[in-house]
Protein backbone atom coordinates (compact mmCIF):
# COMPACT_ATOMS: atom_id res chain seq x y z
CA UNK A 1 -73.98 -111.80 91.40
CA UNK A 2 -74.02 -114.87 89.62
CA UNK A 3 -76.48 -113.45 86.66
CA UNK A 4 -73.76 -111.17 86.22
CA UNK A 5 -70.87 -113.24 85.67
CA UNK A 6 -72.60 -115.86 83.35
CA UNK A 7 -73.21 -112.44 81.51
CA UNK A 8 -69.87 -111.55 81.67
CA UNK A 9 -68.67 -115.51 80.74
CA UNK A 10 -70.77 -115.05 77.59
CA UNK A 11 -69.22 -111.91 75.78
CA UNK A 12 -66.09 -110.60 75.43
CA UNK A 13 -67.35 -107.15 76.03
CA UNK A 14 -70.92 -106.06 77.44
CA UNK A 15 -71.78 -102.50 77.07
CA UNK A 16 -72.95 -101.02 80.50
CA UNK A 17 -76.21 -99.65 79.65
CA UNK A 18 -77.10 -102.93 78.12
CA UNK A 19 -75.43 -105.40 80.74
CA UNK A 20 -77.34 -103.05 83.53
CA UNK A 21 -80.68 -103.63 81.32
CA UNK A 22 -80.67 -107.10 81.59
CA UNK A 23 -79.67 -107.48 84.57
CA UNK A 24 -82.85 -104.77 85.52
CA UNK A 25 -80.41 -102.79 88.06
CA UNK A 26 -78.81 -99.23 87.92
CA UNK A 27 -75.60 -98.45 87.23
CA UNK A 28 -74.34 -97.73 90.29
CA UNK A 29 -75.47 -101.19 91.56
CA UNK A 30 -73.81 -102.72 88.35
CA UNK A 31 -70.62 -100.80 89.23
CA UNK A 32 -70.56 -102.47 93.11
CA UNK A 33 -71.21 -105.73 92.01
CA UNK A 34 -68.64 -105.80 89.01
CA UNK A 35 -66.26 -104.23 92.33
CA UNK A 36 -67.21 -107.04 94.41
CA UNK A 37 -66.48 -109.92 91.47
CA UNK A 38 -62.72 -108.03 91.48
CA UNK A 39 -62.66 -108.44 95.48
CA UNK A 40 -63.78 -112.64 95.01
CA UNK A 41 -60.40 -112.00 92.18
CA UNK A 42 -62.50 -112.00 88.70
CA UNK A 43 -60.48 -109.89 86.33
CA UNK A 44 -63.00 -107.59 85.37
CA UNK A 45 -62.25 -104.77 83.36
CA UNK A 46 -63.74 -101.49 82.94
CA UNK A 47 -64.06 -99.08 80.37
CA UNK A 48 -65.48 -95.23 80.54
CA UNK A 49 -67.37 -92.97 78.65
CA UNK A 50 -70.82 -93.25 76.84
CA UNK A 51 -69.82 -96.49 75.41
CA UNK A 52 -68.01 -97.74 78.32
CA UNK A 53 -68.44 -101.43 79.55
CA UNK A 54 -67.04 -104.80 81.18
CA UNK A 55 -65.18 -106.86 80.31
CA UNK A 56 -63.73 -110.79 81.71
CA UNK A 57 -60.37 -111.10 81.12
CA UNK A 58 -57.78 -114.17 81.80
CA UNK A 59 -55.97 -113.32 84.37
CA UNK A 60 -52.91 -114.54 86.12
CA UNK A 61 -54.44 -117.05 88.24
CA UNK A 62 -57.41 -119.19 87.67
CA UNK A 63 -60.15 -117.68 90.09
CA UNK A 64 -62.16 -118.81 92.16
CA UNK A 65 -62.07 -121.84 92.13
CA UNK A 66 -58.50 -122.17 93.54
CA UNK A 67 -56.72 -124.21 91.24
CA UNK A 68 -53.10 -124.61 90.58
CA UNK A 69 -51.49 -124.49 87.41
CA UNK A 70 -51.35 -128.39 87.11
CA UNK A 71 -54.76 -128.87 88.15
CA UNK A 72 -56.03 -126.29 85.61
CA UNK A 73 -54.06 -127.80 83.01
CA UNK A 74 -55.31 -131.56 83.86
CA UNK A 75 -59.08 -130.53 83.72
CA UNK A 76 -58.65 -128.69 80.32
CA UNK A 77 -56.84 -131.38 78.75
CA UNK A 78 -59.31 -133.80 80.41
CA UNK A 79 -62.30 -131.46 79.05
CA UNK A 80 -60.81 -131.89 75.18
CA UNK A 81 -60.34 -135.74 75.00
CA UNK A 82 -63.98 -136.29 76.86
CA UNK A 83 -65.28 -133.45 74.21
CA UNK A 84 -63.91 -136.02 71.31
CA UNK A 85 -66.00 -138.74 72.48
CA UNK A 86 -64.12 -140.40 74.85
CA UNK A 87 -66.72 -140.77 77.63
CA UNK A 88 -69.50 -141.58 75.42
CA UNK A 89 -72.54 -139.36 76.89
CA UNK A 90 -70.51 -136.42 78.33
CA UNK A 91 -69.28 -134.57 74.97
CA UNK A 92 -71.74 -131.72 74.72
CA UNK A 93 -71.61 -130.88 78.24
CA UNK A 94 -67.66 -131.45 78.01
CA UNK A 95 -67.35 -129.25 75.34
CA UNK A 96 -69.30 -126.01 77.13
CA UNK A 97 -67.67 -126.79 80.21
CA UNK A 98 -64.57 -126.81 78.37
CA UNK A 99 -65.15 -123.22 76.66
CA UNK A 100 -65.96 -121.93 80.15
CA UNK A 101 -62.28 -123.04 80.99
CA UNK A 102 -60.37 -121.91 78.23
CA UNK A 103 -62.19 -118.28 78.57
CA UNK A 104 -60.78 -117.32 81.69
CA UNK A 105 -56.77 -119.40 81.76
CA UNK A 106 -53.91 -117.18 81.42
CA UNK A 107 -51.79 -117.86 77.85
CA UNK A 108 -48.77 -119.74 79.81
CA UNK A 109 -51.37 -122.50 80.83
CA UNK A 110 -53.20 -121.97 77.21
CA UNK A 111 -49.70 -122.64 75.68
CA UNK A 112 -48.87 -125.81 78.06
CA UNK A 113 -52.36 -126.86 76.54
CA UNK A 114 -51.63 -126.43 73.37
CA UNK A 115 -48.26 -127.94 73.73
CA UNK A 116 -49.94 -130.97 75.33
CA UNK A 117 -52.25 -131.38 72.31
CA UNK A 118 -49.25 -131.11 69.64
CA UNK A 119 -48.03 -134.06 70.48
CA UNK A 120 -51.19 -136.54 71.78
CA UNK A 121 -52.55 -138.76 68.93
CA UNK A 122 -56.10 -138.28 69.62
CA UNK A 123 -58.34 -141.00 69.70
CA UNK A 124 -62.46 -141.40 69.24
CA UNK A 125 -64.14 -144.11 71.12
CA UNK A 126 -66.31 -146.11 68.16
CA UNK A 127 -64.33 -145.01 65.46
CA UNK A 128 -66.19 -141.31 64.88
CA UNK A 129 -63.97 -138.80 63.09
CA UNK A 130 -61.12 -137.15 64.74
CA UNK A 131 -62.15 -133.46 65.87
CA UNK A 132 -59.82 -130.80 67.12
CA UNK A 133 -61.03 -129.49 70.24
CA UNK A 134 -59.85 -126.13 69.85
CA UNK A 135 -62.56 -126.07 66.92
CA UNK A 136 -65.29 -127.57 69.53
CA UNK A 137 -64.02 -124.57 71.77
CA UNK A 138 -64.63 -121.93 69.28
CA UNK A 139 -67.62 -123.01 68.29
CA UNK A 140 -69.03 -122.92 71.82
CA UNK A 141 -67.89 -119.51 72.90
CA UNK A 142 -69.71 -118.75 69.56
CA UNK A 143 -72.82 -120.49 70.74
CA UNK A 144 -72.63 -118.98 74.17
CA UNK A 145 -71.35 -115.83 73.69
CA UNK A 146 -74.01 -114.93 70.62
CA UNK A 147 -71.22 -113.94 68.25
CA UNK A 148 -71.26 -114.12 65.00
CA UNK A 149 -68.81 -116.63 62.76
CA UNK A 150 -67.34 -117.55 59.52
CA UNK A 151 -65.78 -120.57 58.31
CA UNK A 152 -65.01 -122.83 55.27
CA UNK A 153 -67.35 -125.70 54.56
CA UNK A 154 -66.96 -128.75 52.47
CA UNK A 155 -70.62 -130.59 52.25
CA UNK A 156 -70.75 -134.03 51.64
CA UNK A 157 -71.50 -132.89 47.57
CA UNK A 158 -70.59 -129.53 45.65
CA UNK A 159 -67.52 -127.19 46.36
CA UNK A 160 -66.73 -125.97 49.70
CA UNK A 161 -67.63 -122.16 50.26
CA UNK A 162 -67.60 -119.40 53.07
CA UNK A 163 -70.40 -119.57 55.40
CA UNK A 164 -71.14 -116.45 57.58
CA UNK A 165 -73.81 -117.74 60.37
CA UNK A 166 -75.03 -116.96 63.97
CA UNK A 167 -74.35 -120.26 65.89
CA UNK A 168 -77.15 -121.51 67.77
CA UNK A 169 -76.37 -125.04 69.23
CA UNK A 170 -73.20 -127.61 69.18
CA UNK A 171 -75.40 -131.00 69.17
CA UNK A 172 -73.29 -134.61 68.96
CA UNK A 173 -75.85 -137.60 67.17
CA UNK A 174 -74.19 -140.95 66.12
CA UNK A 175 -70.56 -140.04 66.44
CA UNK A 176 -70.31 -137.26 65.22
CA UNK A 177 -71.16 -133.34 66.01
CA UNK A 178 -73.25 -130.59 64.72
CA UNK A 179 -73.58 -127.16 64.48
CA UNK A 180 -76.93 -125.64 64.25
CA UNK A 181 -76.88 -122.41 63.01
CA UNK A 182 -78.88 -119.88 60.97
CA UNK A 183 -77.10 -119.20 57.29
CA UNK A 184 -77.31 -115.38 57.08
CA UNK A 185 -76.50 -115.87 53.46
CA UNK A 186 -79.26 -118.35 52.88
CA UNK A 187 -81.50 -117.07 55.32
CA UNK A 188 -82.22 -120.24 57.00
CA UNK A 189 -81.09 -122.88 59.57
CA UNK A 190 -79.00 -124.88 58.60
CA UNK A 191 -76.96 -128.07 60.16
CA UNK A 192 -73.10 -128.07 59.44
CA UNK A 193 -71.18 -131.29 60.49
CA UNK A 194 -68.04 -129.91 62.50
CA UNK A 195 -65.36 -132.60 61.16
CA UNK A 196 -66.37 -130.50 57.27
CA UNK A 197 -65.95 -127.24 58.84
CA UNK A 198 -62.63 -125.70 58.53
CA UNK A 199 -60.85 -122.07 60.19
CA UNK A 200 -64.00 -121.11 62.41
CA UNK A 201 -63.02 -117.32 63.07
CA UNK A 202 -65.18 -115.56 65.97
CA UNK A 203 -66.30 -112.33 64.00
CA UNK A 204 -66.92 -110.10 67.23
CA UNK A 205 -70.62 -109.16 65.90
CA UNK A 206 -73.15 -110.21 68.54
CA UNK A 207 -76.76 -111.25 67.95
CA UNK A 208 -79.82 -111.81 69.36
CA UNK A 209 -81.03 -115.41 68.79
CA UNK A 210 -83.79 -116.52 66.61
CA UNK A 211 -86.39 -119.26 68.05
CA UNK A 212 -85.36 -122.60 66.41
CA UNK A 213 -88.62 -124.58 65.10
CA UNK A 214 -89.78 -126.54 67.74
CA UNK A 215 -87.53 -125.28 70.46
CA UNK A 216 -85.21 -127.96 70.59
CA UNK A 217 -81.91 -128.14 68.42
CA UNK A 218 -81.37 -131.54 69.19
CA UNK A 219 -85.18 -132.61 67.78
CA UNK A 220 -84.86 -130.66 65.14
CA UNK A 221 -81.47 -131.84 64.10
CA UNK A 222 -82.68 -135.70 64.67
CA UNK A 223 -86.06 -134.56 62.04
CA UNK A 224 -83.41 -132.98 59.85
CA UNK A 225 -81.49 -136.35 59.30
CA UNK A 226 -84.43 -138.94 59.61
CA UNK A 227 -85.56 -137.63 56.27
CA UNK A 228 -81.68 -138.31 54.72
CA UNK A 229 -81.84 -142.33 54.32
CA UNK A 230 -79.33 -143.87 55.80
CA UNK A 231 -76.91 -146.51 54.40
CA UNK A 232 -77.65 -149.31 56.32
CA UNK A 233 -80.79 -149.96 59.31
CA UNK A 234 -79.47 -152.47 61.54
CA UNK A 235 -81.83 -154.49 64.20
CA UNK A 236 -80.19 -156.38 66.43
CA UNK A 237 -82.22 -158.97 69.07
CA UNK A 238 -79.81 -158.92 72.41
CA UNK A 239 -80.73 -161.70 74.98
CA UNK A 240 -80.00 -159.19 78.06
CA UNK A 241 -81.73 -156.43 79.67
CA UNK A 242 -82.29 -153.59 77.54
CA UNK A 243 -80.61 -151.47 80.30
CA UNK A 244 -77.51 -152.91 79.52
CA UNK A 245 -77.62 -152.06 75.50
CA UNK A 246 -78.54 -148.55 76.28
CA UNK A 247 -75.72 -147.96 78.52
CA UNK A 248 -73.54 -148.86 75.82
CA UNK A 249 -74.63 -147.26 72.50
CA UNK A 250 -75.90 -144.20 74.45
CA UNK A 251 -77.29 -141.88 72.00
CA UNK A 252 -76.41 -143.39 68.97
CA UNK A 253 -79.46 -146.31 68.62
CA UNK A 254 -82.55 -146.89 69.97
CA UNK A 255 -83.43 -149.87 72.23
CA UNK A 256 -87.06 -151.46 72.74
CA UNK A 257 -87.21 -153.55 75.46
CA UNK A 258 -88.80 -156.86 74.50
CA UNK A 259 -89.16 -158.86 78.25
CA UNK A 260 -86.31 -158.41 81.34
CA UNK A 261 -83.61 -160.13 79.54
CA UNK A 262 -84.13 -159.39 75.59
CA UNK A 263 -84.23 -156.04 73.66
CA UNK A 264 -83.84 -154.90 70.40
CA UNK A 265 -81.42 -151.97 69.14
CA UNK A 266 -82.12 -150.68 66.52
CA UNK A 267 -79.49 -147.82 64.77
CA UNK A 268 -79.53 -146.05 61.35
CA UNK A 269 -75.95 -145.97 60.38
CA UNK A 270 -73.68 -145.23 56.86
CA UNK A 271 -71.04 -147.37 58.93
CA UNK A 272 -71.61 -151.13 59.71
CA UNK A 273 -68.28 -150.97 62.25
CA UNK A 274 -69.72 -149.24 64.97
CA UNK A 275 -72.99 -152.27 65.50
CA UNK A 276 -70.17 -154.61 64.60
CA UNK A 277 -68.08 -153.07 68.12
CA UNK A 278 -71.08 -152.97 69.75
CA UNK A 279 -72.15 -156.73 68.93
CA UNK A 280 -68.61 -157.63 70.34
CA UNK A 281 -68.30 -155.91 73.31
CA UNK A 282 -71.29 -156.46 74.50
CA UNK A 283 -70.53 -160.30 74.68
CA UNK A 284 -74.22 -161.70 74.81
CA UNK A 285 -76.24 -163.99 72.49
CA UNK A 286 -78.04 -161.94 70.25
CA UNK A 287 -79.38 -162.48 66.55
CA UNK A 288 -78.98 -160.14 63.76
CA UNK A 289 -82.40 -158.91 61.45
CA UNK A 290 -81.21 -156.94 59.53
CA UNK A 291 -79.50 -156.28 57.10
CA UNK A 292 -77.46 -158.77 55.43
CA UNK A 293 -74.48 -156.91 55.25
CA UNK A 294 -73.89 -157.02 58.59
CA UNK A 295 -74.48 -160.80 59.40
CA UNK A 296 -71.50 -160.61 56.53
CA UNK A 297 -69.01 -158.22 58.46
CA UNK A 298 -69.54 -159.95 61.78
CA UNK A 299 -68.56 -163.14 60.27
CA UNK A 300 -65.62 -161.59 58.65
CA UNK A 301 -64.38 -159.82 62.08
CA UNK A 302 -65.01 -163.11 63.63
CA UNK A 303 -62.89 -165.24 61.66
CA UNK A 304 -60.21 -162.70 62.30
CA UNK A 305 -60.08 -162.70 65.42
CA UNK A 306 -60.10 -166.48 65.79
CA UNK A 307 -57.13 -166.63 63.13
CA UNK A 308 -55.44 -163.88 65.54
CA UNK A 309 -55.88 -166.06 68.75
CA UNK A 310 -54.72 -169.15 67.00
CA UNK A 311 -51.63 -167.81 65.89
């Protein structure tokens, strides 16, 4: 029962010859479980025929988890600013858990959502770009559902142009996120950064997906980018536990731990203001290596603030 509806959560439609197939039953037992999914109160709809299939609809209530309107409404709204890096650590599974949610609310909680989001200024913790989560959303069900997609992209040089892909992982490194997908027109994978993407538009064509190289989107993402030189490479010498660093850059820096109370972070960045935050918040001694530049803007934010408190 529950290998049916993730199938169910991850298309829009499933033929029943094929959902049947994977699930390695007949269609008579495919037809009693989709009638006992109704009974728990999934929406499930059915369609006859050769080509008939299922189908999860949004329904009028938010099964089964037994939610009221205000509680479904919290979470999703909860889900989007966590998604744009709010809770640093928790935006990729934020942002699936999030397209799970959307999937099955009925539009008048889908428009309180979207009414809620019109008029939030959204914020990103560390100063990453500004996402819409309804993009993040899309993007996901694309991901999960195995659906093709089309978008606009602008890369960081040429002219933007159409890119027709099948979506293979979101992935968020150093602030910002990633979508891993293979270019059907370039017949490749490719790596689009989601704050350059623009109109994502679920085509409805499903896919089976490729093998990445290596297995792991993430890796192969971080190999990707390690050959692209960063602006600056910062090393940082903390005099605290290493534990403590790591807890607060997350993902976005490396720490080697150098005894129980010193580390060193090191973090390949084009932006000096998110080691400059880091430096700050942390409030420990600590003694900057590299490089110059940011020795430079920590003096200059220091100075600030001291004028500030003075004042």
């Amino acid at each position: 029962m529950l290998r049916l509806l993730s199938l169910l959560q991850t298309h829009r439609y499933w033929p029943g010859s094929e959902l049947a197939d994977r699930l390695e039953v007949s269609p008579r037992t495919l037809r009693r479980d989709v009638d006992r999914l109704r009974e728990l109160g999934y929406p499930v709809d059915a369609s006859r025929g050769v080509a008939g299939g299922y189908q999860l609809q949004a329904g009028a209530a938010v099964p089964p988890l037994l939610l009221d309107d205000d509680e479904a409404v919290a979470i999703a709204v909860g889900l989007r600013t966590a998604a744009a890096g709010a809770v640093a650590g928790f935006e990729e599974t934020s942002v699936r858990a999030l397209a799970k949610v959307i999937q099955l609310l009925p539009p008048r909680l889908r428009r309180r959502i979207d009414a809620l989001r019109a008029v939030t200024a959204p914020g990103v913790f560390g100063g990453g770009p500004t996402l819409d989560a309804t993009v993040l959303t899309t993007l996901a069900m694309a991901c999960r559902g195995e659906e093709r997609l089309r978008f606009d992209y602008a890369p960081r040089e040429g002219a933007a142009s159409s890119r027709y892909v099948e979506p293979h992982h979101l992935v968020p490194i150093g602030r910002r996120w990633y979508l891993v997908a293979w270019d059907l027109d370039r017949g490749d994978w490719r790596s689009f950064r989601v704050d350059r993407l623009d109109t994502p538009a679920l085509t409805g064509a499903r896919f089976r997906p490729r093998e990445i190289p290596g297995g792991d989107p993430a890796e192969w993402l971080r190999s990707r980018m390690s050959r692209i030189p960063a602006r600056y490479d910062v090393a940082v010498l903390f005099e605290t536990p290493a534990s403590t660093v790591r807890a607060m850059i997350g993902h976005y820096g490396t720490v080697d731990e150098i005894s129980e109370v010193s580390c060193r972070m090191h973090m390949n960045t084009d932006d000096l203001g998110w080691p400059v935050m880091v430096v700050g918040v942390l409030g420990v001694p600590f003694t900057i290596e590299s490089p110059e530049e940011l020795r430079t803007q920590v003096r200059a934010t220091a100075e600030t603030l001291l004028r500030g408190s003075a004042s």
